[in-house]
N, C-alpha and C. Protein backbone atom coordinates (compact mmCIF):
# COMPACT_ATOMS: atom_id res chain seq x y z
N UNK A 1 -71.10 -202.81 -22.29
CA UNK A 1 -69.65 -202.81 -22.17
C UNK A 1 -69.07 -202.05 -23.35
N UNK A 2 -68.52 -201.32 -22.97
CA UNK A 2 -67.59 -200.53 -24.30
C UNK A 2 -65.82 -200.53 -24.09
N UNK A 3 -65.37 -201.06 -25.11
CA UNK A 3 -64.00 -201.53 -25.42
C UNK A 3 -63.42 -200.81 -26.18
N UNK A 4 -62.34 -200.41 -25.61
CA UNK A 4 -61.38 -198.98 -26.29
C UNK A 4 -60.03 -199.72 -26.50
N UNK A 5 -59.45 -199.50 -27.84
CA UNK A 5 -58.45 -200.27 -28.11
C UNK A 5 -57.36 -199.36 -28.34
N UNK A 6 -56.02 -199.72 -27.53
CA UNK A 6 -55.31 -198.50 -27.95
C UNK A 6 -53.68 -199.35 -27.44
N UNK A 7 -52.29 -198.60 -28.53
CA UNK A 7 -51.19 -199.24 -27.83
C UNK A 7 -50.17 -198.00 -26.93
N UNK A 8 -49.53 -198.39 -26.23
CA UNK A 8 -48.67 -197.86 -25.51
C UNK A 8 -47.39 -197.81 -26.09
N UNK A 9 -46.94 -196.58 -25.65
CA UNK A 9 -45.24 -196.41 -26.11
C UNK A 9 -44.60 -196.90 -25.07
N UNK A 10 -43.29 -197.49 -25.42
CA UNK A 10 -42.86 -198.17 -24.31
C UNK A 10 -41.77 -197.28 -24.59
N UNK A 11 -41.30 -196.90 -23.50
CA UNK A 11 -39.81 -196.46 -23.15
C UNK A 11 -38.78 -196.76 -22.37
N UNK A 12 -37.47 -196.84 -22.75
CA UNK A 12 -36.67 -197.75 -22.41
C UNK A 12 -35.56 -196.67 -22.36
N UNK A 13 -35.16 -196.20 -20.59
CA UNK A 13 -33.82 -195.42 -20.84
C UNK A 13 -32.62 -196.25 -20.31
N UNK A 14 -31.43 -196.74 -21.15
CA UNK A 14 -30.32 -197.36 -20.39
C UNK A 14 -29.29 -196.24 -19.44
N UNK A 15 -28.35 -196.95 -18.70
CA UNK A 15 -27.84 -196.30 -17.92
C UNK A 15 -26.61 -196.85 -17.78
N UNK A 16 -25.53 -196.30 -17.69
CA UNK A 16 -24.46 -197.14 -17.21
C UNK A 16 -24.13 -197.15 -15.68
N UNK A 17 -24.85 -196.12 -15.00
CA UNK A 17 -24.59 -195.76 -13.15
C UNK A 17 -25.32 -197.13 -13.13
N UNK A 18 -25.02 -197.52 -11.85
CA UNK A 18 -25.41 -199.19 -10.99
C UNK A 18 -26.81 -198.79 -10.66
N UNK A 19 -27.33 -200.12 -9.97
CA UNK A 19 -28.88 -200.13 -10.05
C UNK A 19 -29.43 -198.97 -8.77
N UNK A 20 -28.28 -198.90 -7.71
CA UNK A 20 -28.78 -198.48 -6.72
C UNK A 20 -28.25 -196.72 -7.16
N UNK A 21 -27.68 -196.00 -7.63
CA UNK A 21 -27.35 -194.67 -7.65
C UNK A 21 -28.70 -194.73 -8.97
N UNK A 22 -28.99 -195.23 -9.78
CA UNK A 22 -30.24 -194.53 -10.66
C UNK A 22 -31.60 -194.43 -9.83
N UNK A 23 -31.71 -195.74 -8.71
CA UNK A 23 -33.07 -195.77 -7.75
C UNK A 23 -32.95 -194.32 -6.80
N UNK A 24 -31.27 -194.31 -6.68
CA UNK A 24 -31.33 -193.38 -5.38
C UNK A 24 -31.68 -191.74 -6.23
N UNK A 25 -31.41 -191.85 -7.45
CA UNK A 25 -31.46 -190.32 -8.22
C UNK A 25 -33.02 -190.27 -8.56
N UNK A 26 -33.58 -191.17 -8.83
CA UNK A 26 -34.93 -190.93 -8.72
C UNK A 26 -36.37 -190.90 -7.62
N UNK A 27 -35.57 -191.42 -6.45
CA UNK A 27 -35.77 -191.36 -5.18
C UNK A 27 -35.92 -189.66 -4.41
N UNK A 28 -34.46 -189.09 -4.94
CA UNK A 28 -34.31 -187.85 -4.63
C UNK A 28 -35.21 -186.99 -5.24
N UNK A 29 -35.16 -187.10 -6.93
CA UNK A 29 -36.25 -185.99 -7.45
C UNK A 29 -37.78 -186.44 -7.40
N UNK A 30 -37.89 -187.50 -6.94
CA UNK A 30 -39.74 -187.95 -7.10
C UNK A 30 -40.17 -188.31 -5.17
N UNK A 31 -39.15 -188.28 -4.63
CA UNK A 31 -39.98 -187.89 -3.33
C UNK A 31 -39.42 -186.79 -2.21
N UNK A 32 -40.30 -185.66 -2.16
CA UNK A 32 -39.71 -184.65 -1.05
C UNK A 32 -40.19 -184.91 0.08
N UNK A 33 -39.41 -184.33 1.08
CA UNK A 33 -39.85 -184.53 2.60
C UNK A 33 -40.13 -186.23 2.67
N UNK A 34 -39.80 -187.02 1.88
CA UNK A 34 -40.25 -188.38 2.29
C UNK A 34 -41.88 -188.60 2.49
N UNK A 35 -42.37 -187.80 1.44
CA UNK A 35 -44.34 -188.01 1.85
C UNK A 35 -44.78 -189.39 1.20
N UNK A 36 -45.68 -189.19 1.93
CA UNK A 36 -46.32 -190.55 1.70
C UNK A 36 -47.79 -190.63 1.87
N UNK A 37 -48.47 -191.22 1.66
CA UNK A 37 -50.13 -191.55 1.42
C UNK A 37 -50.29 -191.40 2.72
N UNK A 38 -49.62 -191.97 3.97
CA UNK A 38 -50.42 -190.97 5.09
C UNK A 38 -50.19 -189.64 5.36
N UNK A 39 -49.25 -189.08 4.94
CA UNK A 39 -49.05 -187.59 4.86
C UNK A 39 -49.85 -186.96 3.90
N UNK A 40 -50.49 -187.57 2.83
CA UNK A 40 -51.24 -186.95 2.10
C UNK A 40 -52.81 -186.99 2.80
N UNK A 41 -52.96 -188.13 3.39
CA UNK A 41 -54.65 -188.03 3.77
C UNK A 41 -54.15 -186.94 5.04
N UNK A 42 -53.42 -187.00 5.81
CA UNK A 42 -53.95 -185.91 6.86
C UNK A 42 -53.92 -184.56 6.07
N UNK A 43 -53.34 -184.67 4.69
CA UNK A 43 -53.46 -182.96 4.03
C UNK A 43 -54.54 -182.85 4.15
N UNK A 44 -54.98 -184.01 3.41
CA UNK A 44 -56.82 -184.19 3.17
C UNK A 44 -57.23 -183.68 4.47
N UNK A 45 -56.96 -184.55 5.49
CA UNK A 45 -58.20 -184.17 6.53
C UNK A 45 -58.35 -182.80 7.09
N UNK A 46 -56.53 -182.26 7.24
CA UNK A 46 -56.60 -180.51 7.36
C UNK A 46 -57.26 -179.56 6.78
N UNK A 47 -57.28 -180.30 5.12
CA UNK A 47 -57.56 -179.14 4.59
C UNK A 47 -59.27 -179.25 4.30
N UNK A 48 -59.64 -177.62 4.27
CA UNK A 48 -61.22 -177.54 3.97
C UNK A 48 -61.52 -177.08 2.31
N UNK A 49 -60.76 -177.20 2.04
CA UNK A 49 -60.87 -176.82 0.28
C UNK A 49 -59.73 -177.16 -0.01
N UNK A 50 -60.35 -177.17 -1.96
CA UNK A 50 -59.21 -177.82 -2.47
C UNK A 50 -58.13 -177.07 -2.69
N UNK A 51 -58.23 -175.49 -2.60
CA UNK A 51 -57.24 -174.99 -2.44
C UNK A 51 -56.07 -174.83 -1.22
N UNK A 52 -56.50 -174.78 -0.40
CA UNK A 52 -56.02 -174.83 0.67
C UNK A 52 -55.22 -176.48 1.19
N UNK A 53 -55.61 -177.67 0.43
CA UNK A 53 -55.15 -178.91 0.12
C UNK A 53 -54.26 -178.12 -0.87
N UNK A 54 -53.96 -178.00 -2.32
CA UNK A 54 -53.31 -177.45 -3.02
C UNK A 54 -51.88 -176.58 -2.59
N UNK A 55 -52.29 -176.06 -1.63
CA UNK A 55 -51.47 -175.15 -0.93
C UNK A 55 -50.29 -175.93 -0.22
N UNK A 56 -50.98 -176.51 0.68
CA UNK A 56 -50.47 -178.01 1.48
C UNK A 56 -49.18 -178.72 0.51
N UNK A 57 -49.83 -179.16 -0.20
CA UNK A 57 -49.23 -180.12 -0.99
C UNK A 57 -48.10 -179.61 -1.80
N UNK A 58 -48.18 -178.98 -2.29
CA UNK A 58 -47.13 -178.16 -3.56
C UNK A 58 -45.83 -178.25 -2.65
N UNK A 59 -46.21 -177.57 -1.72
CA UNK A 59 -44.54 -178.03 -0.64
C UNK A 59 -44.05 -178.90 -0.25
N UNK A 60 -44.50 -180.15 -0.71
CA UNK A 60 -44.40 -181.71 -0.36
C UNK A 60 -44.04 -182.48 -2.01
N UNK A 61 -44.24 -181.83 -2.40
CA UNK A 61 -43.83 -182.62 -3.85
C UNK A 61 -42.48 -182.44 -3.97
N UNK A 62 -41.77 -183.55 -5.56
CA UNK A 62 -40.36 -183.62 -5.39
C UNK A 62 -39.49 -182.41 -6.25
N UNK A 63 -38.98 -182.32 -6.46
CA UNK A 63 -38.02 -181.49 -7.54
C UNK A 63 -38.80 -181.02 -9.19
N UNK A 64 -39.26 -182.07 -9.64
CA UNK A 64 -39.47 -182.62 -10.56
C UNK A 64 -41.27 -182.44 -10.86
N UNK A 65 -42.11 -181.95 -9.53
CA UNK A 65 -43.56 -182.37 -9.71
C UNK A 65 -44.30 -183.70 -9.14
N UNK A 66 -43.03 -184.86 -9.12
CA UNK A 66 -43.53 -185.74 -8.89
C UNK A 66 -43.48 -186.57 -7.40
N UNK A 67 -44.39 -187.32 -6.61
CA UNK A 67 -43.97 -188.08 -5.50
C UNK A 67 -44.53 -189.46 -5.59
N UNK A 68 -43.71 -189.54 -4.61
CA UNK A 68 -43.62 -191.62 -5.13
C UNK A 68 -44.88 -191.88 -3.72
N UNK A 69 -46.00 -192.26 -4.27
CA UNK A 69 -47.15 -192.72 -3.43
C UNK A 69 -46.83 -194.09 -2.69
N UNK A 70 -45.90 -195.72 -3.39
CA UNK A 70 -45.27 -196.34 -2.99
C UNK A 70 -44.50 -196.96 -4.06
N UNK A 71 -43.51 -197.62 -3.47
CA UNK A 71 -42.36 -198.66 -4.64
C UNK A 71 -42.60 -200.04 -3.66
N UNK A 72 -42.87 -200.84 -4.92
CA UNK A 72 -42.82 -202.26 -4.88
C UNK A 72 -41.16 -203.00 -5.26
N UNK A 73 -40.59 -204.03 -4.07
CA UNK A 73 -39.24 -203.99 -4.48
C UNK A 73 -39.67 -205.57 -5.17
N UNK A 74 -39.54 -205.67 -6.99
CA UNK A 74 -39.24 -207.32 -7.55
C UNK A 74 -37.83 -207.94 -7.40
N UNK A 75 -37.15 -207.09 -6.83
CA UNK A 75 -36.28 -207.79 -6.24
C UNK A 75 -36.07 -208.66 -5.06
N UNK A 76 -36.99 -207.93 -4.31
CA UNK A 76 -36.70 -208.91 -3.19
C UNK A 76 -38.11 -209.86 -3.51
N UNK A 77 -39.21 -209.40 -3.98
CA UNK A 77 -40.18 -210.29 -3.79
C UNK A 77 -39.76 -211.89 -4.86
N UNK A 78 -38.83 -211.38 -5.83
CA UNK A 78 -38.65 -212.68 -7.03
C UNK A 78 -36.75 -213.01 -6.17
N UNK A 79 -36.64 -212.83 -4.62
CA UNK A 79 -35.30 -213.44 -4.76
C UNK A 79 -35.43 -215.05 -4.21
N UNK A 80 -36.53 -215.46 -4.02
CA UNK A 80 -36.18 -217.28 -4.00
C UNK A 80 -36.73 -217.61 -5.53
N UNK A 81 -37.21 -217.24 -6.45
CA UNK A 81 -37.12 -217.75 -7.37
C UNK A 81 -35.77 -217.47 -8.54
N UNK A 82 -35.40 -216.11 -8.77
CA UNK A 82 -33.90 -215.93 -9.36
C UNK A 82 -33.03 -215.08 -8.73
N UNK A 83 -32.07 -215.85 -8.52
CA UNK A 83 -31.00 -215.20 -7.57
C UNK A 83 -30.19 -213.54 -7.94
N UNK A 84 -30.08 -212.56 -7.34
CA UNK A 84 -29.76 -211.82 -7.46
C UNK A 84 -30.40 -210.31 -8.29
N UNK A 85 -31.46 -210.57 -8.66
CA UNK A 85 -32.45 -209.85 -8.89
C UNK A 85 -32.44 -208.40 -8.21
N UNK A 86 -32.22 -207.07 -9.40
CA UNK A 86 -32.85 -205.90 -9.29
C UNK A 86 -33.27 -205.19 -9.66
N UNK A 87 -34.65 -205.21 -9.22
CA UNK A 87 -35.96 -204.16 -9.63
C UNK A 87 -36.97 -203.78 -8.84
N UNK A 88 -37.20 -202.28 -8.89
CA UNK A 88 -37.88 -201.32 -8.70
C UNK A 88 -39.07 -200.88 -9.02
N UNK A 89 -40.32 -201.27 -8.88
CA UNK A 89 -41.59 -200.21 -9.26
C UNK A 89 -41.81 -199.07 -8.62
N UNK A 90 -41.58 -197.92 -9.38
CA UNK A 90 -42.28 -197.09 -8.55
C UNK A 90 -43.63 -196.79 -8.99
N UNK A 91 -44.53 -196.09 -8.32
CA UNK A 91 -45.76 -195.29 -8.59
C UNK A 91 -45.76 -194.05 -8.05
N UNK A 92 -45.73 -193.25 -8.90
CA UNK A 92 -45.74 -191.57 -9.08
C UNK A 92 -46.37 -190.78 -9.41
N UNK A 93 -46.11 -189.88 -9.23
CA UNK A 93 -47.46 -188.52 -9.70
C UNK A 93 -47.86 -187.46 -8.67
N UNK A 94 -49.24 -187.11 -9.04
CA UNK A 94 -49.19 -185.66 -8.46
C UNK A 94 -50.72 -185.55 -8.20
N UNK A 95 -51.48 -185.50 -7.09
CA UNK A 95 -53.31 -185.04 -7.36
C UNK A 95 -53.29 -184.06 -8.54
N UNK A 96 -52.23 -183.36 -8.04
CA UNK A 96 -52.73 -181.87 -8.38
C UNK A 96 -52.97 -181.95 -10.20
N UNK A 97 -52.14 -182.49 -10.97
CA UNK A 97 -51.58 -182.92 -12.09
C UNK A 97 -52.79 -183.79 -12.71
N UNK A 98 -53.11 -185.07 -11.33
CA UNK A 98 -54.23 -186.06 -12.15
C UNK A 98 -55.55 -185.28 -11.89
N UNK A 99 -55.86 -184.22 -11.38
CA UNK A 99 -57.12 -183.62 -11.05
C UNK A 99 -57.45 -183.08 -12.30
N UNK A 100 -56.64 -182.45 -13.37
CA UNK A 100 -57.16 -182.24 -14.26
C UNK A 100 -57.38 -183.02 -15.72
N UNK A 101 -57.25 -184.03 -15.11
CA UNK A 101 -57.99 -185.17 -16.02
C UNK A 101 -58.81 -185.72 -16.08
N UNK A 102 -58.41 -185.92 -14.05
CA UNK A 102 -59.80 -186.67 -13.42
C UNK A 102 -61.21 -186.14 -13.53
N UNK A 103 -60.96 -184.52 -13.76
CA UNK A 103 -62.68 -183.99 -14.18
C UNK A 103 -63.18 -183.79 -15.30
N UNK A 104 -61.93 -184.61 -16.55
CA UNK A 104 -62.49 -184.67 -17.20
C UNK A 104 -62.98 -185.89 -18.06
N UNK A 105 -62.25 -187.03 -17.33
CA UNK A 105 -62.94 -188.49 -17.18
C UNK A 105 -62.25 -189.24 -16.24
N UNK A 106 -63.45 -190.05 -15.27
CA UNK A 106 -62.35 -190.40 -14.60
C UNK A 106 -62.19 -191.82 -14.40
N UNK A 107 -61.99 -192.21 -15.50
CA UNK A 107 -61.36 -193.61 -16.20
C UNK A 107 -59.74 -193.24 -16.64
N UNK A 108 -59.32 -192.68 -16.55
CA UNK A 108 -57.90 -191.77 -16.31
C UNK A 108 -57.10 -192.60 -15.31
N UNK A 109 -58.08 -192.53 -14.12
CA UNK A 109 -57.67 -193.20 -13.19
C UNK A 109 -57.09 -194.75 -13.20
N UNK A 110 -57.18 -195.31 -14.49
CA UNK A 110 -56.69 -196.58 -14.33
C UNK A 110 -55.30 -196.50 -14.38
N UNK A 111 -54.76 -195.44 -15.21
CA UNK A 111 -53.28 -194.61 -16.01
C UNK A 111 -52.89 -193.65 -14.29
N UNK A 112 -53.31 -193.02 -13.70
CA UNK A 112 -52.24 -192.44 -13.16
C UNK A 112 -52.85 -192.42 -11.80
N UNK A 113 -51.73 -192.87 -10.57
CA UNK A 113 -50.44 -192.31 -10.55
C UNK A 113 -49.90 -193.31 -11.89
N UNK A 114 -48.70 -192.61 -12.27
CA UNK A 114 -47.94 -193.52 -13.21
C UNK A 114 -47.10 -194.30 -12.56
N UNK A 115 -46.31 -195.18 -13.45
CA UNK A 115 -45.47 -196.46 -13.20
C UNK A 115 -44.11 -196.54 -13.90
N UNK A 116 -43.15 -196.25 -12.94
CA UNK A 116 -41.52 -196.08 -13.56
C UNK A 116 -40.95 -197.07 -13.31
N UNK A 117 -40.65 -198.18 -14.15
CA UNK A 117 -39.93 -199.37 -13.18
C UNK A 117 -38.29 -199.39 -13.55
N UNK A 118 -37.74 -199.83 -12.44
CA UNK A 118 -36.23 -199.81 -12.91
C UNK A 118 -35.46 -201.02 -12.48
N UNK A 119 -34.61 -201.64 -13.25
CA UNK A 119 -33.94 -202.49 -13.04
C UNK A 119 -32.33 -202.94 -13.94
N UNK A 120 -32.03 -203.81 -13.65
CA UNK A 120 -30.54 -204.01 -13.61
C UNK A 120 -30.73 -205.00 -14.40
N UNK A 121 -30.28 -205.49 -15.95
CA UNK A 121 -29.96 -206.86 -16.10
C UNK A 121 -29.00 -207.63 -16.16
N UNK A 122 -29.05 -208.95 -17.10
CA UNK A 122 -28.51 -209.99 -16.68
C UNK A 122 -26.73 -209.34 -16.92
N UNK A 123 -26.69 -208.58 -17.84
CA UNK A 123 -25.41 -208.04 -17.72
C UNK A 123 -25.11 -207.41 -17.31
N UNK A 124 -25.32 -206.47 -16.00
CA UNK A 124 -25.71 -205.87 -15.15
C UNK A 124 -25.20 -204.17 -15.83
N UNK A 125 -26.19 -204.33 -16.64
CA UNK A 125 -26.91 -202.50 -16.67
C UNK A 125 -28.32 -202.74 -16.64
N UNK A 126 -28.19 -200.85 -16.03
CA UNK A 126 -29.57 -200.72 -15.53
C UNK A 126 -30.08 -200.37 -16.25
N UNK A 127 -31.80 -200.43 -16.65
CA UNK A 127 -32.71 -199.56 -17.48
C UNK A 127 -33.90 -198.96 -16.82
N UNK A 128 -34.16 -197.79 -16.90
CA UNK A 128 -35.31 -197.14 -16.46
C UNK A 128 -36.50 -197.42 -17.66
N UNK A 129 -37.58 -197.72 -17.39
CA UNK A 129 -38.84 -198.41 -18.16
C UNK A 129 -40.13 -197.67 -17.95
N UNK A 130 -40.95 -196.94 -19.13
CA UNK A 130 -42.32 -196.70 -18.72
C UNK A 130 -42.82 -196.67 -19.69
N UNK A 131 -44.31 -196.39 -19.68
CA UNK A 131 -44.96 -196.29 -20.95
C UNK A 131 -45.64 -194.90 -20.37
N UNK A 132 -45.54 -194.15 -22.00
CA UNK A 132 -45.75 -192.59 -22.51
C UNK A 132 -47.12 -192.44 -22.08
N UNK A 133 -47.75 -191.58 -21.09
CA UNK A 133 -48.52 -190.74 -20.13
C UNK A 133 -49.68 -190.81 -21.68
N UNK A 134 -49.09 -189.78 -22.86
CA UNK A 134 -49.92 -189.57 -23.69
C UNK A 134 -50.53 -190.83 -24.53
N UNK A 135 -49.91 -192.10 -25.03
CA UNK A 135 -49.72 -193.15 -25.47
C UNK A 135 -50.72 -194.24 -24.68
N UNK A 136 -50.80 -193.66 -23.66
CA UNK A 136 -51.96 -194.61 -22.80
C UNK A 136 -53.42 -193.57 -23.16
N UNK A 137 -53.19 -191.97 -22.85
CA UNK A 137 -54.56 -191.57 -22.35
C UNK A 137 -55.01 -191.47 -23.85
N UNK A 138 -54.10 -191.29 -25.05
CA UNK A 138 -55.01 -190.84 -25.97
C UNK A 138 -56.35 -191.68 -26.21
N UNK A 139 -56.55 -192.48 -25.96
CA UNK A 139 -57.40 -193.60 -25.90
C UNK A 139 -59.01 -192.81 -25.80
N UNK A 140 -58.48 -191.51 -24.82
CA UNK A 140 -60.06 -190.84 -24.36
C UNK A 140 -60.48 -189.92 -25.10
N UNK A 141 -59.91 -189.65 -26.40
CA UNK A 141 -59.73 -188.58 -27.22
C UNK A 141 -60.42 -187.44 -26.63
N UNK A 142 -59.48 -186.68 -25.57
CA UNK A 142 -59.63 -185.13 -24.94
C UNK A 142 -58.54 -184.37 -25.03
N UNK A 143 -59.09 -183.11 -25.89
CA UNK A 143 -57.95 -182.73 -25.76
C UNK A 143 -57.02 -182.23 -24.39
N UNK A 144 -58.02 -181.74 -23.40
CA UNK A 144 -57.42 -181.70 -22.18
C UNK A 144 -56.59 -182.47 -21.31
N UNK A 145 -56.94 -184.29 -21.60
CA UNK A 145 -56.41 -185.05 -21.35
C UNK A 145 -54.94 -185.05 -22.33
N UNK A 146 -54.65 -185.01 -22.99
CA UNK A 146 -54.13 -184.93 -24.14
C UNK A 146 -52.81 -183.54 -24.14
N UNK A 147 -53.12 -182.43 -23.39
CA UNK A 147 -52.03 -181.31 -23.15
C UNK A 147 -51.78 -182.06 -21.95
N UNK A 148 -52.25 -182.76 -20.82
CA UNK A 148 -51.74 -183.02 -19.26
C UNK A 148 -50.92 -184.47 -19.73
N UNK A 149 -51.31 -185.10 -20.61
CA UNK A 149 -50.46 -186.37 -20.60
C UNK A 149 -49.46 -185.92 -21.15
N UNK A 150 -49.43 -185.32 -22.52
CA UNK A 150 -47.85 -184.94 -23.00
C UNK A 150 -46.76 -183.95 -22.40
N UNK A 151 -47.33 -183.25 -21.30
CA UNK A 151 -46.98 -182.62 -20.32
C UNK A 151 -46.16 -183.59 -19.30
N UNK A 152 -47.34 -184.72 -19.08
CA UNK A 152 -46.54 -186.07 -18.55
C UNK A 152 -45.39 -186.76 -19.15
N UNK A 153 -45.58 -186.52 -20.42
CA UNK A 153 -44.23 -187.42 -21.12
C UNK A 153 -43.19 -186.48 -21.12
N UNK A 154 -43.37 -185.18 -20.92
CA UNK A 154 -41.55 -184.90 -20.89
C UNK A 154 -40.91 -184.59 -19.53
N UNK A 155 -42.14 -184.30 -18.38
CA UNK A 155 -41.54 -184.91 -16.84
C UNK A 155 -40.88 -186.10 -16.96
N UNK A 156 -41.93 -187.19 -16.95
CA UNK A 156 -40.94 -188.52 -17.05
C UNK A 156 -39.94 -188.51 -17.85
N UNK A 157 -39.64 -188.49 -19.46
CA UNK A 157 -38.91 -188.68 -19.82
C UNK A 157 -37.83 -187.25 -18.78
N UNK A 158 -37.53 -186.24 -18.43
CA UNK A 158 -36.53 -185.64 -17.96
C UNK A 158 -36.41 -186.27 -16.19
N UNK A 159 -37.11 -186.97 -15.96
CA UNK A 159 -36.90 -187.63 -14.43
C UNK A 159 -36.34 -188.63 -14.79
N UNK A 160 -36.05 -189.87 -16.09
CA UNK A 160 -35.59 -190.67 -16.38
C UNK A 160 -34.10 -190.41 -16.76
N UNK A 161 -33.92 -189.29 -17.78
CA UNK A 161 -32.88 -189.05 -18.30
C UNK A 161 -31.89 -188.21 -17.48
N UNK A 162 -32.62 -187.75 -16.51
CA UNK A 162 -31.61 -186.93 -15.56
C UNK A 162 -31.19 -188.04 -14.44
N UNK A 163 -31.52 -188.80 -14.29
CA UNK A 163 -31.85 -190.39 -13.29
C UNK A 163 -30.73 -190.64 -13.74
N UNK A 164 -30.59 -191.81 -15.26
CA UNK A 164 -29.48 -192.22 -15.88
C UNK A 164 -28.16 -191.76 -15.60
N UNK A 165 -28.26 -190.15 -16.13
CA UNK A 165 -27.19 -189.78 -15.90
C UNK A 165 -26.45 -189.07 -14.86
N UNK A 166 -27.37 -189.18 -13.60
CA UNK A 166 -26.13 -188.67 -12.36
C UNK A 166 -25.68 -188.95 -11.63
């Protein structure tokens, strides 16, 4: 067993737009055409190389690079325990993006797709929430891993901050 110890940056963007115009602004730039994991396996099954998958795909991604594989709503799943509850997980990302990590370990895979969660609190502003792409992978000390994650942190952070504010 080998144990890698490492901390995460947490990031925290506030917002003053309501819970549902920051979900819906990040909705817009992180999913195009509305794809989804079965739209991605039939890429898969069309395609006979990875380029030709590559090809596929690039026209299916959002604004931004990124598509939302699925969102978990804690709002509705925590509304018989606290009333009025809103929050958002999404899970995001890109093959194309985690492929070049994935060949170069693919314990990567525990880190991405990534995880944007958003929610509203008790005083009802919203905050967009993640932890830094690079802040998780440095852990694998690559540098390859290492240009694709910080690459990751200023997508997210500009999918967050453009979120907030429109």
């Amino acid at each position: 067993m080998e144990t890698l110890t490492g901390s995460g940056t947490h990031v925290v963007v506030s917002s003053s737009k309501s819970f549902e115009q920051v979900a819906e602004a990040i909705e817009s730039m992180a999913i195009a055409d509305k794809i989804d994991l079965a739209i991605v396996e039939q890429i898969i099954l069309a395609s006979k190389s990875w380029d030709e998958f590559r090809e596929a795909f690039e026209s299916k991604v959002g604004s931004n690079g990124f598509m939302t594989f699925t969102k978990i709503d804690h709002g509705s799943l925590m509304s018989l325990a606290f009333e009025g509850v809103k929050a958002m997980l999404y899970i995001i990302g890109n093959p194309l993006i985690a492929r070049q990590m994935l060949e170069q370990n693919l314990g990567v895979g525990l880190y991405v797709p990534l995880r944007l969660f958003v929610y509203e609190d008790k005083d009802g502003k919203t905050h967009i929430v993640y932890d830094k792409p690079s802040s998780l992978l440095g852990q694998f000390q690559n540098e390859k891993i290492s240009a694709v994650a910080q690459m990751l942190d200023r997508k997210l952070e500009e999918l967050a901050t453009t979120a907030a504010v429109l």
